[in-house]
N, C-alpha and C. Protein backbone atom coordinates (compact mmCIF):
# COMPACT_ATOMS: atom_id res chain seq x y z
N UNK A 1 -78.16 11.50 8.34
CA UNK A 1 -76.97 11.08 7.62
C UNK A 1 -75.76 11.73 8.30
N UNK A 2 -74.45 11.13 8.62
CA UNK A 2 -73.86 11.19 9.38
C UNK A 2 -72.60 11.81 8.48
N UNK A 3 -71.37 13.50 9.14
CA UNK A 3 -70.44 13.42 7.64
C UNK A 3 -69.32 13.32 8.48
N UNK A 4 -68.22 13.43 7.76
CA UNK A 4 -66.89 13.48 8.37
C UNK A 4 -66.35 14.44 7.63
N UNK A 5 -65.09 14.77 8.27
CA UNK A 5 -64.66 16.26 7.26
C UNK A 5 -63.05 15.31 7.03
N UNK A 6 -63.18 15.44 5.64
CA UNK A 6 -61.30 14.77 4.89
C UNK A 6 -61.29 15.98 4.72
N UNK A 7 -59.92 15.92 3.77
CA UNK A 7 -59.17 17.03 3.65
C UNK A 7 -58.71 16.94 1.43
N UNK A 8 -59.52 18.09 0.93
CA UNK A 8 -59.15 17.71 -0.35
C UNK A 8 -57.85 18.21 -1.05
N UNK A 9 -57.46 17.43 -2.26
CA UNK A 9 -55.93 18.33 -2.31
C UNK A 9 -56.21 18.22 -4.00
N UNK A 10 -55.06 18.80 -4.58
CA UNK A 10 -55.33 19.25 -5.84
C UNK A 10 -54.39 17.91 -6.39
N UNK A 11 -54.58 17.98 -7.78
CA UNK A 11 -53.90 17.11 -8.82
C UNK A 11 -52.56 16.63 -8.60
N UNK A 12 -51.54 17.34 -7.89
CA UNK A 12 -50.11 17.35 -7.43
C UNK A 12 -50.05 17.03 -5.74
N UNK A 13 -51.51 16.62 -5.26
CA UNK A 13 -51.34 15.98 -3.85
C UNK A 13 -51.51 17.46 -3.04
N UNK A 14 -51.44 18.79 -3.17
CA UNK A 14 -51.12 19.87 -2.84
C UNK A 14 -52.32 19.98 -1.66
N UNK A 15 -52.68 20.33 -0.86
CA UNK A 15 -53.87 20.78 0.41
C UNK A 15 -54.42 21.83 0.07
N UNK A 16 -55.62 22.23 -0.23
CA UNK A 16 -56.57 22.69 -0.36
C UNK A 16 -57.67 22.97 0.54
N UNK A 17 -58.62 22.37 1.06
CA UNK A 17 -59.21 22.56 2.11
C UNK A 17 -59.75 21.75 2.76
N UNK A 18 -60.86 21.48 3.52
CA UNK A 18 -61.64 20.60 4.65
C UNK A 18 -62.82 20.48 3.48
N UNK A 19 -63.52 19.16 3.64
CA UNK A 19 -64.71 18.99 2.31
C UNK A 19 -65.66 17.90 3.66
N UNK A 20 -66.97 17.93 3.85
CA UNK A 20 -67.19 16.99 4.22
C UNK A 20 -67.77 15.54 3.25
N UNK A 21 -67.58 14.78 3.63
CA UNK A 21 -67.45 13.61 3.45
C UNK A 21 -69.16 13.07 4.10
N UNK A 22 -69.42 12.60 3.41
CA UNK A 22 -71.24 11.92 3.67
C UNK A 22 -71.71 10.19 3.89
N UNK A 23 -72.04 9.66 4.76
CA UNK A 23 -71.77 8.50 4.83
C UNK A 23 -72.95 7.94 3.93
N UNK A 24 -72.73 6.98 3.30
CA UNK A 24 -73.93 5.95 1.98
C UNK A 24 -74.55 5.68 3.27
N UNK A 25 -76.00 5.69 2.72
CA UNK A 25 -77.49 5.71 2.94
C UNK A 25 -77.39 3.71 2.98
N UNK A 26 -76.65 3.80 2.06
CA UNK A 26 -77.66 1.66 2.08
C UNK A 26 -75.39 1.29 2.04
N UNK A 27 -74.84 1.80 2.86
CA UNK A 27 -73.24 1.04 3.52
C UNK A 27 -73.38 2.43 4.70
N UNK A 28 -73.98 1.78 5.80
CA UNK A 28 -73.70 2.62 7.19
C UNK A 28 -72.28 2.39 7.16
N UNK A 29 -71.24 3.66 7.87
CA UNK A 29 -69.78 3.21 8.19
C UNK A 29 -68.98 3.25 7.13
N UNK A 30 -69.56 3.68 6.10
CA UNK A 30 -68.80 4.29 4.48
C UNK A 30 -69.24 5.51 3.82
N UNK A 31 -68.67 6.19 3.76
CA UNK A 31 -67.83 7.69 2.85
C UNK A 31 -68.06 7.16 2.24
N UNK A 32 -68.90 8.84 1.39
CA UNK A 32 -68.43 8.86 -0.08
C UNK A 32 -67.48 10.31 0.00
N UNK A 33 -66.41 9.97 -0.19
CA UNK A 33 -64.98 10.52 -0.22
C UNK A 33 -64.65 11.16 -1.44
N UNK A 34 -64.79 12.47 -1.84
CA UNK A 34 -64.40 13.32 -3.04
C UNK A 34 -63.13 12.93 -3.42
N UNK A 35 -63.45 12.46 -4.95
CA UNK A 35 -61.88 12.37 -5.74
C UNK A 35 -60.88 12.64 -5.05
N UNK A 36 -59.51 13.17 -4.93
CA UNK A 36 -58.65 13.52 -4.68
C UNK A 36 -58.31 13.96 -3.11
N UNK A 37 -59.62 13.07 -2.10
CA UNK A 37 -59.86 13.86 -0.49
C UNK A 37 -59.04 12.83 -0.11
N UNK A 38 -58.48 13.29 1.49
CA UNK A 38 -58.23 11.72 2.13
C UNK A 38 -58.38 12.16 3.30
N UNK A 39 -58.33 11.18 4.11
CA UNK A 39 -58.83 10.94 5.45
C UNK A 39 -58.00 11.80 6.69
N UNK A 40 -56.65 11.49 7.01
CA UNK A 40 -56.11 12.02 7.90
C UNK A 40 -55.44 13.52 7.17
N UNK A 41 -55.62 14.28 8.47
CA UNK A 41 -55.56 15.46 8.65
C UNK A 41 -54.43 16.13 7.58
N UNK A 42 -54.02 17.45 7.40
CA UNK A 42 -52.66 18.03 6.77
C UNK A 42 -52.07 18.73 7.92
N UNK A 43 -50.91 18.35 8.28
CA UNK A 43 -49.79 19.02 9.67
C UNK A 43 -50.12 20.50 8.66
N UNK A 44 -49.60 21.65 9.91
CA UNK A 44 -49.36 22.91 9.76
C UNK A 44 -48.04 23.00 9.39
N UNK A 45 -48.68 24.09 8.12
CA UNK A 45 -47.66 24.53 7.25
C UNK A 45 -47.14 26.19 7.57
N UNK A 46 -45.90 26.30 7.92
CA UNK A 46 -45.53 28.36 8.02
C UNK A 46 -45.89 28.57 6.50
N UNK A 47 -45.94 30.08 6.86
CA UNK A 47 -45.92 31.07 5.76
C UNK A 47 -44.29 30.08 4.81
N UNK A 48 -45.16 29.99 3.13
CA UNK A 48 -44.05 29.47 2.06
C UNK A 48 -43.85 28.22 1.95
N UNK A 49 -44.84 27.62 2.97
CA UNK A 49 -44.58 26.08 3.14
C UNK A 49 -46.14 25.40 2.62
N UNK A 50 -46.27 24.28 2.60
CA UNK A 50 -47.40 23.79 1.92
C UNK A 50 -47.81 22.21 2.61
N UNK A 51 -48.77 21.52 2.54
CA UNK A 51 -49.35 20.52 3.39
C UNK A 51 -49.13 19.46 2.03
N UNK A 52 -48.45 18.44 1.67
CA UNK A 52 -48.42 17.82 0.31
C UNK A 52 -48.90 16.32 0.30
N UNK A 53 -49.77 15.72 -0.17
CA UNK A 53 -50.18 14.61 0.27
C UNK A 53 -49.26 13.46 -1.15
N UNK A 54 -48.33 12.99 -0.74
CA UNK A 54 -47.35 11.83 -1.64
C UNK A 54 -47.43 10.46 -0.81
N UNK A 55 -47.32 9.60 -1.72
CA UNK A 55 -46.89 8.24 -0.93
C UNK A 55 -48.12 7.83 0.45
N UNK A 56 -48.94 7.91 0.28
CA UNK A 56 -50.38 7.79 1.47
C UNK A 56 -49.84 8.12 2.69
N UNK A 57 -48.82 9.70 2.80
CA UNK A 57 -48.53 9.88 3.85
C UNK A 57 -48.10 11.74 3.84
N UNK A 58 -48.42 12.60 4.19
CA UNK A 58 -48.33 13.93 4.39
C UNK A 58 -47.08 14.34 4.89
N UNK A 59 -46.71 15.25 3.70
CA UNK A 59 -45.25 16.34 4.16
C UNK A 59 -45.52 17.50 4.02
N UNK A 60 -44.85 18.28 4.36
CA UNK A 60 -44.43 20.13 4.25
C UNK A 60 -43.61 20.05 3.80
N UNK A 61 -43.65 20.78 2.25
CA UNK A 61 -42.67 20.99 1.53
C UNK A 61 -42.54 22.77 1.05
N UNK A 62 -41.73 23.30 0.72
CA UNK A 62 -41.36 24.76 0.15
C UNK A 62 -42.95 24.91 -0.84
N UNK A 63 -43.21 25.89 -1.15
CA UNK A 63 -44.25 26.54 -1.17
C UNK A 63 -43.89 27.46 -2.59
N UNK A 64 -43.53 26.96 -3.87
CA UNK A 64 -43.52 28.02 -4.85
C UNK A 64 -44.20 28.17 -6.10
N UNK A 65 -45.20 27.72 -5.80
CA UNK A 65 -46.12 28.15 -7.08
C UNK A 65 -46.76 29.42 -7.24
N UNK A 66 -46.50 30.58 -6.91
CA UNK A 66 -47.01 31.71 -6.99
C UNK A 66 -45.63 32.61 -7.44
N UNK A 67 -44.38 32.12 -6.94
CA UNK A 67 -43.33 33.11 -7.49
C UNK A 67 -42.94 32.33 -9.04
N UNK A 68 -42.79 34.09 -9.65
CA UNK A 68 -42.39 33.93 -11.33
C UNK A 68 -40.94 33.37 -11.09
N UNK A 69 -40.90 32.20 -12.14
CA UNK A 69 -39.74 31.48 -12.13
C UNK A 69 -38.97 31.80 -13.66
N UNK A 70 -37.86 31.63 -13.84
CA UNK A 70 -37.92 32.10 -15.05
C UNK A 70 -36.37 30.15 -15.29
N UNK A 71 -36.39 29.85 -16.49
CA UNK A 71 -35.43 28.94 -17.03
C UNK A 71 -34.02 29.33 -17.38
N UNK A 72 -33.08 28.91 -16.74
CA UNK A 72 -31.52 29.53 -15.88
C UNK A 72 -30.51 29.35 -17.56
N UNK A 73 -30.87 28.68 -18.67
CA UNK A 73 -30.39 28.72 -20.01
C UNK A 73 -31.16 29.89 -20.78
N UNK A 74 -32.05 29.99 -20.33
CA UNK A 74 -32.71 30.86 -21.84
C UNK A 74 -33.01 32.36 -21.33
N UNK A 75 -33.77 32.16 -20.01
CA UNK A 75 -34.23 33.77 -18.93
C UNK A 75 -35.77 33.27 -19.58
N UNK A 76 -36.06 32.50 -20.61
CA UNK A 76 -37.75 32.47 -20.31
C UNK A 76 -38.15 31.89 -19.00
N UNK A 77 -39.69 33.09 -18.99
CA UNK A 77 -40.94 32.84 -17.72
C UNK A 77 -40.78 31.58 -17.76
N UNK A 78 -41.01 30.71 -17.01
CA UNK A 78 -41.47 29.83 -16.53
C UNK A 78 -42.80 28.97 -16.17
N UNK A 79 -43.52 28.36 -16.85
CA UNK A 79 -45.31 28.54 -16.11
C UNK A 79 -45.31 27.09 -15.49
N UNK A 80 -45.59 27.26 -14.29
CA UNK A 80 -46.02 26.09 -13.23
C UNK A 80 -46.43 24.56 -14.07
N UNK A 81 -45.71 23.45 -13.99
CA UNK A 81 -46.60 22.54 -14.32
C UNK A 81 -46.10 22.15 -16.38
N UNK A 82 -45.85 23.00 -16.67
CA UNK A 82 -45.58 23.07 -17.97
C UNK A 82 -43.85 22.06 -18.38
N UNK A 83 -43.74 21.68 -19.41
CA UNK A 83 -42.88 20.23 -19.52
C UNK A 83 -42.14 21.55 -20.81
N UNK A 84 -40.57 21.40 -20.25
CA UNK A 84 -39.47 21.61 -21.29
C UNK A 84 -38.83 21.02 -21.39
N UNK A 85 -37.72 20.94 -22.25
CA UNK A 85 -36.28 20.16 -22.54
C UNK A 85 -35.13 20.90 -21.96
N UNK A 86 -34.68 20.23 -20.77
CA UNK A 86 -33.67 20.61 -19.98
C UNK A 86 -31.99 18.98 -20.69
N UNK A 87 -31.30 19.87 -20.92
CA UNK A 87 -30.48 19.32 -21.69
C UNK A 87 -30.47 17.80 -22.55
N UNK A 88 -31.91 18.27 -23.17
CA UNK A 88 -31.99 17.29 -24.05
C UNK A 88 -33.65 16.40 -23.29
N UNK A 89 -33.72 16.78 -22.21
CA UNK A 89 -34.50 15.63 -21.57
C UNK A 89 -35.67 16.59 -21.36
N UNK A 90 -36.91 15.76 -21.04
CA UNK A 90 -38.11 16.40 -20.80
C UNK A 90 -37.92 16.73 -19.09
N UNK A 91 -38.50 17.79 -18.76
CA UNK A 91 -38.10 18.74 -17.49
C UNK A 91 -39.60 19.05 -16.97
N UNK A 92 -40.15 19.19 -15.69
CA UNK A 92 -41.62 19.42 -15.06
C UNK A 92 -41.37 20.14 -13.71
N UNK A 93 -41.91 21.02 -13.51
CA UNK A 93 -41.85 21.43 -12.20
C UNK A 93 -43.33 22.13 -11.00
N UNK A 94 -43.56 21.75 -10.94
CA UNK A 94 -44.87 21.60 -10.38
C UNK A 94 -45.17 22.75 -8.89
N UNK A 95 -43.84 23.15 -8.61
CA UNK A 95 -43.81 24.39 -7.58
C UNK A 95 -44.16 24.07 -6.27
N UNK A 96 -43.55 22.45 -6.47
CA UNK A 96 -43.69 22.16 -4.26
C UNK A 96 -42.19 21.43 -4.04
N UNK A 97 -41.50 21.94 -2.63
CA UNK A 97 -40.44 21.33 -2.86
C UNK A 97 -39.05 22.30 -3.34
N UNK A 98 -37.89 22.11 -3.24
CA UNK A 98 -36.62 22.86 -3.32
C UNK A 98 -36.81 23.36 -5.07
N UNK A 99 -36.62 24.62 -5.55
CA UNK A 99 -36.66 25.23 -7.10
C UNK A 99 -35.70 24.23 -7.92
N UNK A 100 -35.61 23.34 -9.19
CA UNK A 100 -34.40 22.58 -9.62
C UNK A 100 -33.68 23.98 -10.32
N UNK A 101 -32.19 22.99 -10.26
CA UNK A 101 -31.31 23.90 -10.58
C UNK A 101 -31.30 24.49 -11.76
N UNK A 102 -32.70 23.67 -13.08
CA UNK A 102 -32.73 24.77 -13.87
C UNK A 102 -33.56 25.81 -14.33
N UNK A 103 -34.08 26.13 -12.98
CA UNK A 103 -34.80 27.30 -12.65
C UNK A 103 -34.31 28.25 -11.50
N UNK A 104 -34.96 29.89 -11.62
CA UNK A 104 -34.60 30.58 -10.74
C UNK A 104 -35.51 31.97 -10.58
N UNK A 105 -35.44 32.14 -9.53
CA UNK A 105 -36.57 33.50 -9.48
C UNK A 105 -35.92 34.86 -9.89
N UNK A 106 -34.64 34.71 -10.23
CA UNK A 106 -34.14 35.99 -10.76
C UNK A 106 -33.92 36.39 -12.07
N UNK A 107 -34.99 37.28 -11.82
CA UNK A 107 -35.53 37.69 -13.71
C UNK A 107 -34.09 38.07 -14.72
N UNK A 108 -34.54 37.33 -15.93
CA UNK A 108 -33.15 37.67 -16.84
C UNK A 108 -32.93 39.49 -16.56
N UNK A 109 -31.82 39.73 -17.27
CA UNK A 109 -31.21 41.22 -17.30
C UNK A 109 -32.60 42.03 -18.64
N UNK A 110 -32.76 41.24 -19.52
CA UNK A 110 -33.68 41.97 -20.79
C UNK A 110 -34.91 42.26 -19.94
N UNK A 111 -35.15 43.42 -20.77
CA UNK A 111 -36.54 43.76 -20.60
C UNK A 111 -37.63 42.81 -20.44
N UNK A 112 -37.97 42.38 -21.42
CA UNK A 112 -38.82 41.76 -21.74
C UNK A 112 -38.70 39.85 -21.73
N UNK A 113 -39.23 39.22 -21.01
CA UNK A 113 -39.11 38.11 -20.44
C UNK A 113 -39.62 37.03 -21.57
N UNK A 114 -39.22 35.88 -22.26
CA UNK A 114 -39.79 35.04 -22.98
C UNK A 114 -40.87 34.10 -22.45
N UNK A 115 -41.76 33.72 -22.95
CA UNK A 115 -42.13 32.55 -22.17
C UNK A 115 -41.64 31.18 -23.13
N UNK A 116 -41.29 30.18 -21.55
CA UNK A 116 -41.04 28.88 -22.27
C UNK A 116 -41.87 27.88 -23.19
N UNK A 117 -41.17 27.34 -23.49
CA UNK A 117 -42.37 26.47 -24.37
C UNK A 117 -41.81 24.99 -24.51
């Protein structure tokens, strides 16, 4: 049985790693291709940058899902992925790509940090 190596990425298109890929036993010349894998490669990403699979076509985008973000009205934490009301409207930020302007990595002045909700 013959494999190929795709490349799998997470829920937000994000790059993850090399998976091989196994060709069907009774369709010679067909993958079976893990959920969320795809075929051509992810370009190299620097340190902070990320491999992003959108639109059936691969970018490098900013790299911030690991820095604490905190919400630029209130000073609450921030948690990756999580949906607030940014002036009135529902707000998402998923941590690939330029920070929106209503977030920021510079922790409020209080001690103690809220989390958003």
């Amino acid at each position: 049985m013959e494999t190929k190596t795709v490349y799998q990425t997470d829920e937000h298109g994000f790059y993850l790693y090399p998976v091989a890929a196994y060709e069907l036993s009774l369709s010679p010349g067909h993958y079976n291709v893990p959920y969320g894998a795809v075929e051509p490669a992810p370009p190299p990403a620097a340190d902070g940058m990320v491999a992003r699979w959108e639109a059936d076509a691969w970018s490098v985008v900013e790299d911030h899902r690991r820095e604490m973000l905190y919400v630029t009205t209130t000073g609450a934490q921030y948690q990756i992925g999580s949906i607030i009301k940014v002036e009135g409207e529902n707000a998402s930020y998923d941590g690939g790509g330029p920070i929106p302007s209503w977030l920021t990595t510079t922790a409020p002045a209080s001690a103690e940090p809220q989390s958003a909700s």
